[in-house]
Protein backbone atom coordinates (compact mmCIF):
# COMPACT_ATOMS: atom_id res chain seq x y z
CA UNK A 1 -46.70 37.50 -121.05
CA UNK A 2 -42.80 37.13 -121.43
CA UNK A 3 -42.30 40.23 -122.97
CA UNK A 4 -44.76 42.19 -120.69
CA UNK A 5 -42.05 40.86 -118.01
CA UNK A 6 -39.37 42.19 -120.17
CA UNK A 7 -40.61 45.45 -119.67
CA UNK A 8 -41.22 45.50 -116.21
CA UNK A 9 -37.56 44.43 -115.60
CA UNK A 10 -36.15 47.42 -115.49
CA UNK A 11 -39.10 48.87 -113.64
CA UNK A 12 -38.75 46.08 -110.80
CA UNK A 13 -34.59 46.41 -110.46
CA UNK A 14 -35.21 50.44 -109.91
CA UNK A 15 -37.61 49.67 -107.27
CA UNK A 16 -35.57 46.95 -105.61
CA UNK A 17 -32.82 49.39 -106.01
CA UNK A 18 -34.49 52.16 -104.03
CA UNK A 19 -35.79 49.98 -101.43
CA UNK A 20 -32.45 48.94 -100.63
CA UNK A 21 -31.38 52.47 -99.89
CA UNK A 22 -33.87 52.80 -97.31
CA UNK A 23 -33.24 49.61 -95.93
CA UNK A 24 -29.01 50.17 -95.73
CA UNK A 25 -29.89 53.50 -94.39
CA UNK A 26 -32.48 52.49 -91.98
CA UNK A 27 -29.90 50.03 -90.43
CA UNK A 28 -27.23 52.28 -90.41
CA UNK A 29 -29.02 55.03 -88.85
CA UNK A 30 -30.51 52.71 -86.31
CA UNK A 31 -27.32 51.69 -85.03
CA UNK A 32 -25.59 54.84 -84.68
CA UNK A 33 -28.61 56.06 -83.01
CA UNK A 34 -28.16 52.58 -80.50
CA UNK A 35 -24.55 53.99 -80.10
CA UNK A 36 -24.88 57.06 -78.97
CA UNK A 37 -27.96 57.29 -76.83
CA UNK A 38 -25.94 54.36 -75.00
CA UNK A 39 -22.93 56.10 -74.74
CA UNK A 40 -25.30 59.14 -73.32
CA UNK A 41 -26.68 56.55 -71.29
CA UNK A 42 -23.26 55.82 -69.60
CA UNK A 43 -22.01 59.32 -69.54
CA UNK A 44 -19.14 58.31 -72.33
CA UNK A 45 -18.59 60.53 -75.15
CA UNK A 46 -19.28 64.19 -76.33
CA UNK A 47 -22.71 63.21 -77.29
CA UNK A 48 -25.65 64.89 -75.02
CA UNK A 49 -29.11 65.67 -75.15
CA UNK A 50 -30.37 67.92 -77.82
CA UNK A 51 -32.26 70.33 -75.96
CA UNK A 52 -34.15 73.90 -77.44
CA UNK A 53 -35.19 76.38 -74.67
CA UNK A 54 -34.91 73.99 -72.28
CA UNK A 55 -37.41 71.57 -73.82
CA UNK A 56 -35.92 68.20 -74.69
CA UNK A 57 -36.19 67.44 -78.46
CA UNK A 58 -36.69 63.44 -78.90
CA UNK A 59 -34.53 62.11 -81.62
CA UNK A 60 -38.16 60.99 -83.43
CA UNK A 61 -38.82 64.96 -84.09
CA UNK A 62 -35.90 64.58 -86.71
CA UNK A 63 -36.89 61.51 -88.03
CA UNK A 64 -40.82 62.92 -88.04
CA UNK A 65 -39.31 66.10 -90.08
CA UNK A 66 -37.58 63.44 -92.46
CA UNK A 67 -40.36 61.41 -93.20
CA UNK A 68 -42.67 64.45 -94.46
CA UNK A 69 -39.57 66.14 -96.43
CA UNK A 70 -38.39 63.16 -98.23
CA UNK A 71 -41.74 62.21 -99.04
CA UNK A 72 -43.53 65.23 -99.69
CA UNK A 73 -40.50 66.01 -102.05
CA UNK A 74 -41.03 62.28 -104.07
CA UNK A 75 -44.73 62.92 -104.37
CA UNK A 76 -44.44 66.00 -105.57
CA UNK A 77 -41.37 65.78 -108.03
CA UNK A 78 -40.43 62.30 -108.80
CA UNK A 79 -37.14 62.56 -109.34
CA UNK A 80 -34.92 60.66 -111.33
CA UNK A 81 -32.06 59.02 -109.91
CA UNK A 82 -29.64 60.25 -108.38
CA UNK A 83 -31.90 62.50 -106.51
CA UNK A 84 -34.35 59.59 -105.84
CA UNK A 85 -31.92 57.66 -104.40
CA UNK A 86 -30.92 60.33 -102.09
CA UNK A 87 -35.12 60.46 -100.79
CA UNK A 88 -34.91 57.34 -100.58
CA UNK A 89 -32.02 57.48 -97.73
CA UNK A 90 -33.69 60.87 -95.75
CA UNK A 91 -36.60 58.70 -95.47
CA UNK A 92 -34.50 55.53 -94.26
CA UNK A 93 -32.97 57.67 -92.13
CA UNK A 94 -36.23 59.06 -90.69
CA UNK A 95 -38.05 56.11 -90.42
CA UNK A 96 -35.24 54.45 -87.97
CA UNK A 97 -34.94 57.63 -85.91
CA UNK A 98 -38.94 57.33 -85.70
CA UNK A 99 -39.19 53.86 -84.72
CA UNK A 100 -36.42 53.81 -82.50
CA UNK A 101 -38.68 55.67 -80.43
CA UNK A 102 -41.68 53.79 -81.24
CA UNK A 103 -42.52 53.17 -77.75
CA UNK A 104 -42.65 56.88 -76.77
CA UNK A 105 -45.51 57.68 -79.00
CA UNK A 106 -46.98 54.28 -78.27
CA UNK A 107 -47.42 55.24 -74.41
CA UNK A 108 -46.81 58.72 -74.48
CA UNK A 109 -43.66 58.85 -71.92
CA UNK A 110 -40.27 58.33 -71.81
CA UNK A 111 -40.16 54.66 -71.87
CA UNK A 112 -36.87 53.98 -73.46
CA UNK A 113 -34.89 51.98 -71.57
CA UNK A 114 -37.55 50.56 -69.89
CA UNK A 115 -39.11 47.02 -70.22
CA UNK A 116 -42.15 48.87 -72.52
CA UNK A 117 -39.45 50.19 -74.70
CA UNK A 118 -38.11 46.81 -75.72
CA UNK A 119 -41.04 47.44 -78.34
CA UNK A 120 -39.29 50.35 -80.02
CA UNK A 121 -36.58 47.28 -81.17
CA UNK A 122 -39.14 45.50 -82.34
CA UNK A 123 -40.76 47.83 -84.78
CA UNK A 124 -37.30 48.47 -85.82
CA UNK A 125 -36.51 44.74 -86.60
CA UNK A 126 -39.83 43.74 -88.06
CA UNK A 127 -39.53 46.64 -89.86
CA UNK A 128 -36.22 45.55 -90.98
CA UNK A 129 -37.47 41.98 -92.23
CA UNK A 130 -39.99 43.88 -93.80
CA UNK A 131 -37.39 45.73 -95.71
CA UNK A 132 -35.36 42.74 -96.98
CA UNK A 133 -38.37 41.01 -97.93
CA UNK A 134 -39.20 43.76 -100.05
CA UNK A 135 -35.74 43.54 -101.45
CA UNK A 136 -35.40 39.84 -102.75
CA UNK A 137 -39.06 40.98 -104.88
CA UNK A 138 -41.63 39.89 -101.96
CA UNK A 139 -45.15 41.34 -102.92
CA UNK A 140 -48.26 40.33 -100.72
CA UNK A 141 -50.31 42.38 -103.36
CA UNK A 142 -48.62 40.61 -106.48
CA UNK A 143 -50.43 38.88 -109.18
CA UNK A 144 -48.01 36.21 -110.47
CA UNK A 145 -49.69 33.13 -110.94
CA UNK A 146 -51.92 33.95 -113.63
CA UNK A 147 -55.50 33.86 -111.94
CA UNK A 148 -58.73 35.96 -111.90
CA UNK A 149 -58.37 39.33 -109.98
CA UNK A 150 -61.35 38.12 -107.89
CA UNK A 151 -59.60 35.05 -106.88
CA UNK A 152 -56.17 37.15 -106.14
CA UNK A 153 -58.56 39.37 -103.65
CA UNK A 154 -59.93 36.36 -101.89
CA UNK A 155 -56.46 34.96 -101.01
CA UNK A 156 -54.89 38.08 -100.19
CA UNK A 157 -57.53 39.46 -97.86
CA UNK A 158 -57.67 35.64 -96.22
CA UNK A 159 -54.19 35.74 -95.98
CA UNK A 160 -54.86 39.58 -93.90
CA UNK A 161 -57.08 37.94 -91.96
CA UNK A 162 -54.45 35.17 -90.84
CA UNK A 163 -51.67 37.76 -90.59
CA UNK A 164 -54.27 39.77 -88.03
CA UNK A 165 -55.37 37.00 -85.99
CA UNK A 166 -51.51 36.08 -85.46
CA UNK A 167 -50.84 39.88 -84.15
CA UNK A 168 -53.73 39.43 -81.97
CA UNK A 169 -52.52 36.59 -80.22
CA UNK A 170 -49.31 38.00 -79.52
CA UNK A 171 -47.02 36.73 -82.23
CA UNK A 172 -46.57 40.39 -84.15
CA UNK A 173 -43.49 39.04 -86.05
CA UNK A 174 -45.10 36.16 -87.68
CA UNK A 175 -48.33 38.08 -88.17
CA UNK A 176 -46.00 40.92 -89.76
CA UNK A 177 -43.93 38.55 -92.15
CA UNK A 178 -47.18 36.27 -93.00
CA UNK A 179 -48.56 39.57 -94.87
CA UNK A 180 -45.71 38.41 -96.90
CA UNK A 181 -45.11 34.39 -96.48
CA UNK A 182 -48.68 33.36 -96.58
CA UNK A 183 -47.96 29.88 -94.84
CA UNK A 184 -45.90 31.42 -92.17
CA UNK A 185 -49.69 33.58 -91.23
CA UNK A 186 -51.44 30.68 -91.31
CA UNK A 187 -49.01 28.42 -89.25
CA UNK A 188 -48.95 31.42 -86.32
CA UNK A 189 -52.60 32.21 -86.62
CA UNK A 190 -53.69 28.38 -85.73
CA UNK A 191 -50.80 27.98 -82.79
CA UNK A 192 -51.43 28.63 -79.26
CA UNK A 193 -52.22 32.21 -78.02
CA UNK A 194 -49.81 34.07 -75.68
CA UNK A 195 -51.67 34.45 -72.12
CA UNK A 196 -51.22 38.24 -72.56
CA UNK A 197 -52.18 38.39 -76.15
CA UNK A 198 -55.66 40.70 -76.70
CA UNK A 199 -57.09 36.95 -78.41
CA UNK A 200 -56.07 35.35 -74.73
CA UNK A 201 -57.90 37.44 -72.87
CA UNK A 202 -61.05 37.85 -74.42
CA UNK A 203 -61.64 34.41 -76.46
CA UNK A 204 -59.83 31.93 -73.66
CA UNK A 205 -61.40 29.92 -71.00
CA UNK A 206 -59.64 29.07 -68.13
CA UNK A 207 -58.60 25.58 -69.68
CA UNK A 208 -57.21 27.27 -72.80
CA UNK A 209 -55.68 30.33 -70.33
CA UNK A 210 -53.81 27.63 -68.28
CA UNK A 211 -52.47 26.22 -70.86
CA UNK A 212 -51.22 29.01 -72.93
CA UNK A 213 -49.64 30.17 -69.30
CA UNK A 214 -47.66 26.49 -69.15
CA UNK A 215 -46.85 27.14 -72.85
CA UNK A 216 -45.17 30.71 -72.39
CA UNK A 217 -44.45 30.81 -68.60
CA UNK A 218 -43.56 34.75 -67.21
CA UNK A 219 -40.33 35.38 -67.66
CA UNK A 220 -39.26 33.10 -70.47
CA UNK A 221 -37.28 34.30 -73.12
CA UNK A 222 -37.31 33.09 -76.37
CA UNK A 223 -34.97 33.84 -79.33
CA UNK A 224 -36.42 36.45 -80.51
CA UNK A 225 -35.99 38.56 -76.93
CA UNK A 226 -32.38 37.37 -76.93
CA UNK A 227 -31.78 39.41 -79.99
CA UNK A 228 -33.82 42.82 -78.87
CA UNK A 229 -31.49 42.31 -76.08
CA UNK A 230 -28.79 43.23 -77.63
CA UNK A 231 -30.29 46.21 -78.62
CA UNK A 232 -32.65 47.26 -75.98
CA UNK A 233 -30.55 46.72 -72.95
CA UNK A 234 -31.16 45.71 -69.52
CA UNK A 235 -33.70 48.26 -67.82
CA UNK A 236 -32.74 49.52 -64.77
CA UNK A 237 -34.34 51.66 -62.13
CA UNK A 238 -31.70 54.12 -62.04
CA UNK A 239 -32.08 55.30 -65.78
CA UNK A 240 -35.72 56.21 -65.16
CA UNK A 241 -37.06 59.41 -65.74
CA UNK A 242 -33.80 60.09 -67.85
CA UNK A 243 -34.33 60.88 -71.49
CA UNK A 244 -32.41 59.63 -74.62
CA UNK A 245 -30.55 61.52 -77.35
């Protein structure tokens, strides 16, 4: 066992390594992309939209045309490093220019600085815990305590199941990390459903449904939308119908 370990050390550092590529790039990109479709917002700046025969070309068509180079190019070479490390941050790259406009492909309009495009930051950030999990050797699909493989399935697809139900009752972020931190899945898939959550709606009674509405009242905030403030911004009337970078 030790020296089967041994072996995959330098295996497991190379991944790590290349995982934390996309991750510094993803977070890099992300905020410069923040930057300047703010400071388009405002009017500040050289920066304007990118526009092609008068269409307007979303910042996600770059990202989109990242994603399929830098990967198409991995799965069909495998490079060694350097070169890997430079796929690894085109695909960071395209990745956060993607998701930064996760909401626009998620309703199909210009949402951005909109309340529905708050969910654009949060792709980003769970996306971003994701990433850092992945760095300090996380693996949901790891086999590391020695058991049967059919024992391994059973607790991994259970702990899917928890991670699911969490999502569906409104609590992505814990349902996204508890693919990771079992616990933390089961913990959010036995608490209280939001009132808006798809699990609310179909599975509460109006007991449950009043009480989930005293629990998260409409227009509470919790820490969590404190921080996609920061990156989301305050939607305004004025800016709608306008279209980012």
């Amino acid at each position: 066992m030790s020296g089967t370990l041994i072996d995959l050390l330098p295996e497991l550092t190379r991944r790590r390594a290349l995982v934390g590529w996309m991750l510094a790039s993803f977070l890099v990109t992300f905020l410069a992309t923040r930057a300047i479709t703010r400071a388009i917002r405002t009017g500040r700046g050289p920066f304007r939209n990118a526009k092609f025969g008068g269409v307007h070309v979303h910042h996600q068509v770059y990202g989109i045309f990242l994603l399929l180079g830098a990967g198409t190019a991995e799965f069909t070479y495998r490079p060694a490093t350097p070169w890997s490390d430079l796929l690894a941050v085109l695909f960071g790259m395209g990745a956060a220019l993607t998701l930064d406009e996760f909401a626009l492909w998620l309703h199909l309009e210009d949402v951005y600085w909109e309340r529905q495009g708050r969910s654009s930051v949060d792709a980003v950030l769970v996306a971003m815990i994701v990433g850092v999990l992945l760095v300090v050797g996380v693996n949901p699909f790891g086999d590391d305590s020695g058991g049967s493989a059919s024992v391994t399935a059973v607790g991994v697809v259970g702990n899917l199941v928890f991670a699911l139900v969490a999502i569906l009752k409104g609590r992505p972020v814990l349902g996204v990390v508890g693919v990771f931190v079992p616990f933390l899945a089961l913990v959010a898939a036995l608490r209280l459903a939001r009132p808006t959550s798809p699990w609310a709606r179909s599975r509460y009674d109006d007991r449950r449904m009043a009480r989930a509405r005293r629990r998260f009242p409409s227009g509470r905030q919790t820490r969590w939308d404190r921080l996609v403030d920061i990156f989301a911004g305050t939607p305004a009337p004025a800016d709608r119908g306008r279209t980012p970078l």
